[in-house]
Protein backbone atom coordinates (compact mmCIF):
# COMPACT_ATOMS: atom_id res chain seq x y z
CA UNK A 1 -17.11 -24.88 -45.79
CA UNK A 2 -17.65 -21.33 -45.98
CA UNK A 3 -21.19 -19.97 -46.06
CA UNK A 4 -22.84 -16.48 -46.06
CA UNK A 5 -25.25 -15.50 -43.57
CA UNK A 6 -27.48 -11.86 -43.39
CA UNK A 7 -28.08 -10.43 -39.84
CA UNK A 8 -25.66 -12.37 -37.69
CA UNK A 9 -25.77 -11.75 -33.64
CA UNK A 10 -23.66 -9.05 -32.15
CA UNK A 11 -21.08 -12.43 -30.59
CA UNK A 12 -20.66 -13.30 -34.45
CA UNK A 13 -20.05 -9.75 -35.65
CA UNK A 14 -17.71 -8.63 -32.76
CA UNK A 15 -15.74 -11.55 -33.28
CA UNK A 16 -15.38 -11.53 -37.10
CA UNK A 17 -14.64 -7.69 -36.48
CA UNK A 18 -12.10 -8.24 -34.02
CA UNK A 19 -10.10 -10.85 -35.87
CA UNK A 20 -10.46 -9.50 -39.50
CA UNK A 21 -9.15 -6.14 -38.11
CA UNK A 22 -6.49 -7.55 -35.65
CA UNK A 23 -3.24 -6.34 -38.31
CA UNK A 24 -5.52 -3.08 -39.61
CA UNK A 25 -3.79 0.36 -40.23
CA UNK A 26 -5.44 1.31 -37.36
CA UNK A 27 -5.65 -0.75 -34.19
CA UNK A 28 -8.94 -2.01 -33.16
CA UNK A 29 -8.96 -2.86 -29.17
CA UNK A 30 -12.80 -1.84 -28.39
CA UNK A 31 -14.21 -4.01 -25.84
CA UNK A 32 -17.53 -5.90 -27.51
CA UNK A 33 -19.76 -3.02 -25.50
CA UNK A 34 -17.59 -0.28 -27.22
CA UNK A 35 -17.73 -2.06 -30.11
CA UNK A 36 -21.89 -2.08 -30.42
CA UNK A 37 -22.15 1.85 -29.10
CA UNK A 38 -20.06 2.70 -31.30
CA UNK A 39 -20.46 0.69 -34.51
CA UNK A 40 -24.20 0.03 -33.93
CA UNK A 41 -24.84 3.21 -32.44
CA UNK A 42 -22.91 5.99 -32.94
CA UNK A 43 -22.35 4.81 -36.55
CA UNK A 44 -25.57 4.27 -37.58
CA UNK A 45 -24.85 0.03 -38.56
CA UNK A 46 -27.42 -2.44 -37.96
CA UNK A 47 -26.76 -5.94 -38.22
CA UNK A 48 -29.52 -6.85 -39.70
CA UNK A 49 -28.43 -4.71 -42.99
CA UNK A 50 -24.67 -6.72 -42.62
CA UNK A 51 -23.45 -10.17 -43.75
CA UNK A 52 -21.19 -12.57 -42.23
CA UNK A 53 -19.51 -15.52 -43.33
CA UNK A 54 -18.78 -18.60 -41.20
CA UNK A 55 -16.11 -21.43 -41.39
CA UNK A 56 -18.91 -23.86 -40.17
CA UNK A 57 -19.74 -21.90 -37.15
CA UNK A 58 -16.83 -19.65 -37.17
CA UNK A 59 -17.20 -16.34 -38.27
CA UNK A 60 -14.60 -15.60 -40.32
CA UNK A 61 -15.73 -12.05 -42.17
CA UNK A 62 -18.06 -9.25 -41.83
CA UNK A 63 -19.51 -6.62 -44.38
CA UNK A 64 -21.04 -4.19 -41.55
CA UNK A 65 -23.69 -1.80 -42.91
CA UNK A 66 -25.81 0.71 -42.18
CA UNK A 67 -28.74 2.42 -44.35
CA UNK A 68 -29.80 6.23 -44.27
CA UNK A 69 -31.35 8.74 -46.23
CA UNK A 70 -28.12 10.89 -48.40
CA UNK A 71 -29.08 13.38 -51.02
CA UNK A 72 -32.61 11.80 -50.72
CA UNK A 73 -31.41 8.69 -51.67
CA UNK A 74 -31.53 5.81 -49.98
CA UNK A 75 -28.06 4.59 -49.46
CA UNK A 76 -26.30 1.63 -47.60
CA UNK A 77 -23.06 2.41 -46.11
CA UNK A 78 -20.28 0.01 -45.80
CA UNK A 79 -19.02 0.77 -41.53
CA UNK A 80 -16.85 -2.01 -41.78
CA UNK A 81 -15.03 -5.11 -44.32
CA UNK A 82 -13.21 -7.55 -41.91
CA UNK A 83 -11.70 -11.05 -43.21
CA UNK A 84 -9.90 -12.90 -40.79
CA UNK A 85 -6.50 -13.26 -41.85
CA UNK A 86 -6.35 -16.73 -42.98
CA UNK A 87 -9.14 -16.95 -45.14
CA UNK A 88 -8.29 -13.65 -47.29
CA UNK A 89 -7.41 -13.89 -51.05
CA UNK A 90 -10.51 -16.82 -50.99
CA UNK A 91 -12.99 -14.28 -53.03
CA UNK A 92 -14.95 -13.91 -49.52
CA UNK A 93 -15.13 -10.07 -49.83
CA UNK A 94 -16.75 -10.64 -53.23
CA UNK A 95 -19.07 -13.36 -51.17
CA UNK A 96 -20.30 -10.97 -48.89
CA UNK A 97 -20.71 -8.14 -51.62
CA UNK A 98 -22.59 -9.99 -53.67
CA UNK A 99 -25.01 -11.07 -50.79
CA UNK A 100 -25.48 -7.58 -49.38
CA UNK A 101 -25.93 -6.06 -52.94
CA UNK A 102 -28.93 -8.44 -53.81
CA UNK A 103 -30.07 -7.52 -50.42
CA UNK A 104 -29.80 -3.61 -51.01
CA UNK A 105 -31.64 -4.18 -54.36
CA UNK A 106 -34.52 -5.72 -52.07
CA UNK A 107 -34.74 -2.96 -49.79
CA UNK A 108 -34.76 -0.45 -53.06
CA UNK A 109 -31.34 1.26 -52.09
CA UNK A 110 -30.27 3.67 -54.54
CA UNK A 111 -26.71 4.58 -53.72
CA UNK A 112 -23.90 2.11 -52.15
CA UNK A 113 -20.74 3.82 -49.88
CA UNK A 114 -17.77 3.58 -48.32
CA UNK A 115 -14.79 4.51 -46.89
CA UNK A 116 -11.47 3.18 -47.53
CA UNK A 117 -7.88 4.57 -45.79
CA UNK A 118 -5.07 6.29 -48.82
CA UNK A 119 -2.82 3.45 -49.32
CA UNK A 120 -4.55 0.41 -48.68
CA UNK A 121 -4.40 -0.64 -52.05
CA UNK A 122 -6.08 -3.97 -51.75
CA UNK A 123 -8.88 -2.62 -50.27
CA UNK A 124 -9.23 0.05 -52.90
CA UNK A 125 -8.63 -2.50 -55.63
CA UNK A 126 -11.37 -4.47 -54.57
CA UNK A 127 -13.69 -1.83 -54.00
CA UNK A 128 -12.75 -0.56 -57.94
CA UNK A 129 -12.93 -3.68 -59.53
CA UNK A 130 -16.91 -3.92 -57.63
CA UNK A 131 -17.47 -0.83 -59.18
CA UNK A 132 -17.26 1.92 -56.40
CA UNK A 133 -15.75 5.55 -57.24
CA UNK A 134 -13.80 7.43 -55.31
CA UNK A 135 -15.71 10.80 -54.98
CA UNK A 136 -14.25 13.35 -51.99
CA UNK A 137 -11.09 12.82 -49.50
CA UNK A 138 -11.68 13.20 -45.27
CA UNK A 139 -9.11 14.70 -43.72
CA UNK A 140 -8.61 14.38 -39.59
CA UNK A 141 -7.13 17.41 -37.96
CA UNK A 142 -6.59 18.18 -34.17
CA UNK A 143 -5.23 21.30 -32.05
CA UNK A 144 -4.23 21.82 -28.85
CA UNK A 145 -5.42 25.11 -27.65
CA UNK A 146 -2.06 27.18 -26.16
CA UNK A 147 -4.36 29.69 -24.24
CA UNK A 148 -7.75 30.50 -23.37
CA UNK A 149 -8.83 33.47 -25.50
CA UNK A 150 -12.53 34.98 -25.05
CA UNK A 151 -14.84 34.78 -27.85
CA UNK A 152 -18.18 35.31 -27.85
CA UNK A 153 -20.30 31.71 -28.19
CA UNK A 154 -23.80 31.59 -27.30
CA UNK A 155 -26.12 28.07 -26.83
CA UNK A 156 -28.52 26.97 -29.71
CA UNK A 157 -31.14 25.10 -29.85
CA UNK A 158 -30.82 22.30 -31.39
CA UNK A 159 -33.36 22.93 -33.75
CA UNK A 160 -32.03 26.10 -34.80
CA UNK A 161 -28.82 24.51 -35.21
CA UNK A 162 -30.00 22.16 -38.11
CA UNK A 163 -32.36 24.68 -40.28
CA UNK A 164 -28.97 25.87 -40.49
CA UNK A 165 -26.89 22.54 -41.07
CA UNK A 166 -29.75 21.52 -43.75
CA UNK A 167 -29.37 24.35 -45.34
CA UNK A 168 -25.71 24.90 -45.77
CA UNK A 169 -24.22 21.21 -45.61
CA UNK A 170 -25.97 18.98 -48.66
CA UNK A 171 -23.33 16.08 -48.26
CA UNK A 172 -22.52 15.79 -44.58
CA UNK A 173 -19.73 12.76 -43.42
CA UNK A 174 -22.16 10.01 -42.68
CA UNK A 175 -20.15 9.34 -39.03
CA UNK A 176 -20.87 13.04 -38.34
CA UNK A 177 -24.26 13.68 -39.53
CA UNK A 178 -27.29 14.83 -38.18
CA UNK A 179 -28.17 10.97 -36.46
CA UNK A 180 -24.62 10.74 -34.59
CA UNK A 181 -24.98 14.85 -33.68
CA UNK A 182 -28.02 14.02 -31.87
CA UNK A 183 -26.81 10.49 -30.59
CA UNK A 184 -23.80 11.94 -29.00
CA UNK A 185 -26.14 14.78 -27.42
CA UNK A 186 -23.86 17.50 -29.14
CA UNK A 187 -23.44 21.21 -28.00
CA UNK A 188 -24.53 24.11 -30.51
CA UNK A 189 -23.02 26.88 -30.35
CA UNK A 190 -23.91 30.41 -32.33
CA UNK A 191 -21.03 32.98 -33.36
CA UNK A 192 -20.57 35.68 -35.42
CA UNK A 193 -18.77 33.98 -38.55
CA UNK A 194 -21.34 30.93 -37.99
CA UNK A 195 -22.38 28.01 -35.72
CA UNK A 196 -20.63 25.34 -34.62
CA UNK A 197 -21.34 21.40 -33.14
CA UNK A 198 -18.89 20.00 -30.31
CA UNK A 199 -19.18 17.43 -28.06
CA UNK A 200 -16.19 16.31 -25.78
CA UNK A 201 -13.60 17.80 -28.15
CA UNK A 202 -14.90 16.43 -31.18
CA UNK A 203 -15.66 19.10 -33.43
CA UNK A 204 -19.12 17.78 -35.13
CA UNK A 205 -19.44 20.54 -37.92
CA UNK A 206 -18.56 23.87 -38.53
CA UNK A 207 -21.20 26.28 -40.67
CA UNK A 208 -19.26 29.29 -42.13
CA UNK A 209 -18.47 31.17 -45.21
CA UNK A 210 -15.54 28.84 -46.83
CA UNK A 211 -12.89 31.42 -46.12
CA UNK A 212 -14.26 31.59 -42.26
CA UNK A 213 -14.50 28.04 -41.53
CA UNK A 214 -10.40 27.69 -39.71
CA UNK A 215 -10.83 30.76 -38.16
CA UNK A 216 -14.50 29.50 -36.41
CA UNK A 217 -13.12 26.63 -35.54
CA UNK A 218 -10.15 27.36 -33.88
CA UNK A 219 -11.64 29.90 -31.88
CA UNK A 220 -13.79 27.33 -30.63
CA UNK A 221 -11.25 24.97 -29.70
CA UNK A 222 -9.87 28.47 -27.70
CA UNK A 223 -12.55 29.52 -26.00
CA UNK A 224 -15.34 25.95 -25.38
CA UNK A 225 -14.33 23.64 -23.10
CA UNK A 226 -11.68 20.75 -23.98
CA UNK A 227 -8.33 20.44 -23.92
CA UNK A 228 -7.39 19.01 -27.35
CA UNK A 229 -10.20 18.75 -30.16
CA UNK A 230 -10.32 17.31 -33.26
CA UNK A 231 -12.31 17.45 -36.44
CA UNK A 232 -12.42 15.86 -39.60
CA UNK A 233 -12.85 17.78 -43.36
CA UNK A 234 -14.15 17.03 -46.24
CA UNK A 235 -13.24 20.90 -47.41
CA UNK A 236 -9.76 19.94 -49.33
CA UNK A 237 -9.43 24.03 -50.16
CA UNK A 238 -9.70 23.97 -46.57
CA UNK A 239 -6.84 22.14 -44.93
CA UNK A 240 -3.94 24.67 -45.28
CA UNK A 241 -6.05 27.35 -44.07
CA UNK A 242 -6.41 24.82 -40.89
CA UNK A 243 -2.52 24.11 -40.65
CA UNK A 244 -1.83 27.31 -40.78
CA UNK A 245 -4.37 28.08 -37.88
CA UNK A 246 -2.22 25.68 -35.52
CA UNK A 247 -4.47 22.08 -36.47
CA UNK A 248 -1.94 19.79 -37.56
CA UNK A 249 -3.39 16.73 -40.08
CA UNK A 250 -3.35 13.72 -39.15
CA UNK A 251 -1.08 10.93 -41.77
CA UNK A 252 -4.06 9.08 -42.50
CA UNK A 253 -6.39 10.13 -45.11
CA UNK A 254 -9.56 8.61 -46.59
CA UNK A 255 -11.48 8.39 -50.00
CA UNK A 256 -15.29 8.38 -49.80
CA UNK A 257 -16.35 5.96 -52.86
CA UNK A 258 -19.46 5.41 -53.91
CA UNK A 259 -21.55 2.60 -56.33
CA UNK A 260 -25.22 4.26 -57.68
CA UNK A 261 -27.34 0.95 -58.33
């Protein structure tokens, strides 16, 4: 018999994960240390904000979430809905909903979130028919710098960096914010159309006048150090200005969708 459980152990999680995800969109093959810096790091999850579910004492689905301050609300995130194969189309999504949304209400969360890939139309069903919106697309781009060309960068402070970021970026992507910035010890970088954050070819923001914002970051994938980079844009008015700077999109695309409680 299937039961719901809050804050299960990283084993119970990384399993639940692994199998609920093994026919995903996009393959998951992190190891279970990849799997907690990334997902309990990097991301921002805890698991003692997630649910799991268990088949007696196999776990058999995971609602993964994490809970930060957003528009000075408190909001819970949804990193991750996995349901083993087997035991889909069994109303355990709506299980483990139900138990992390009476646990939100607890912890006086304002705002629920999410992010669900175009297409997967069960997942977006499911999220509707909860109640979630769909309220901004991400976009992933990358480039390939062809040659080296000379800009002038100089180092930031970090501080520096985010009187700016707080300032100009109300809404940031919660898997790019200021928390996985600073957790992936990010580079900032000061230029004459704005400032940028990279780390390892990961383009972490870019702050610019809208009609700047391709042009500063492709000459940063040009002239900092990396040889491919990649970025992801909530800036839809953006995008062709990007393409036509030499990024080419990547064919998946999300929604961001959101539940106010």
């Amino acid at each position: 018999m299937v039961h719901i459980q809050r804050n299960p152990d990283l084993d119970s999680a990384f399993q639940a994960m692994s199998e609920g995800f093994q026919d995903y969109i996009i393959p998951f093959n992190l190891t279970r240390e990849k799997f907690e810096a990334r997902f309990l790091g990097q991301d921002g999850n805890a698991l003692e904000h997630s649910v799991v579910a268990y088949d007696h004492e196999r776990p058999v689905a995971l609602w993964l979430n994490g809970v930060k301050m957003v528009d000075g609300m408190r909001t819970m995130r949804c990193g991750g809905l996995a349901v083993v194969p087997e035991y889909r189309k069994q109303g355990i999504a709506t299980s483990l909903y139900e138990a992390q949304l009476a646990y939100a209400k607890a912890l006086q969360v304002k705002k629920l979130q999410l992010e669900v890939i175009q297409g997967n139309m069960p997942a977006i069903q499911l999220y509707e028919r909860l109640g979630y919106q769909a309220f901004r697309e991400i976009g992933y781009f990358s480039i390939q710098p062809t040659s080296n060309e000379s800009h002038q960068f100089t180092s930031l402070e970090a501080s520096l960096f985010f009187e700016q970021y707080q300032r100009l970026v109300p809404r940031p992507i919660w898997q790019q914010d200021q928390h996985v910035m600073e957790w992936v010890n990010a580079e900032y970088y000061e230029h004459e159309l704005g400032f940028v954050a990279v780390k390892q070819g990961v383009v972490y923001a870019v702050l610019a006048a809208k009609n700047d914002i391709a042009q500063l970051a492709t000459v940063a994938a040009s002239t900092l150090e990396g040889e491919q980079f990649h970025m992801q844009s909530t800036e839809v008015d953006v995008w062709a200005d990007l393409i036509q700077a030499g990024w080419t999109q990547g064919s998946i695309k999300q929604f961001e969708m959101e539940l106010l409680l």
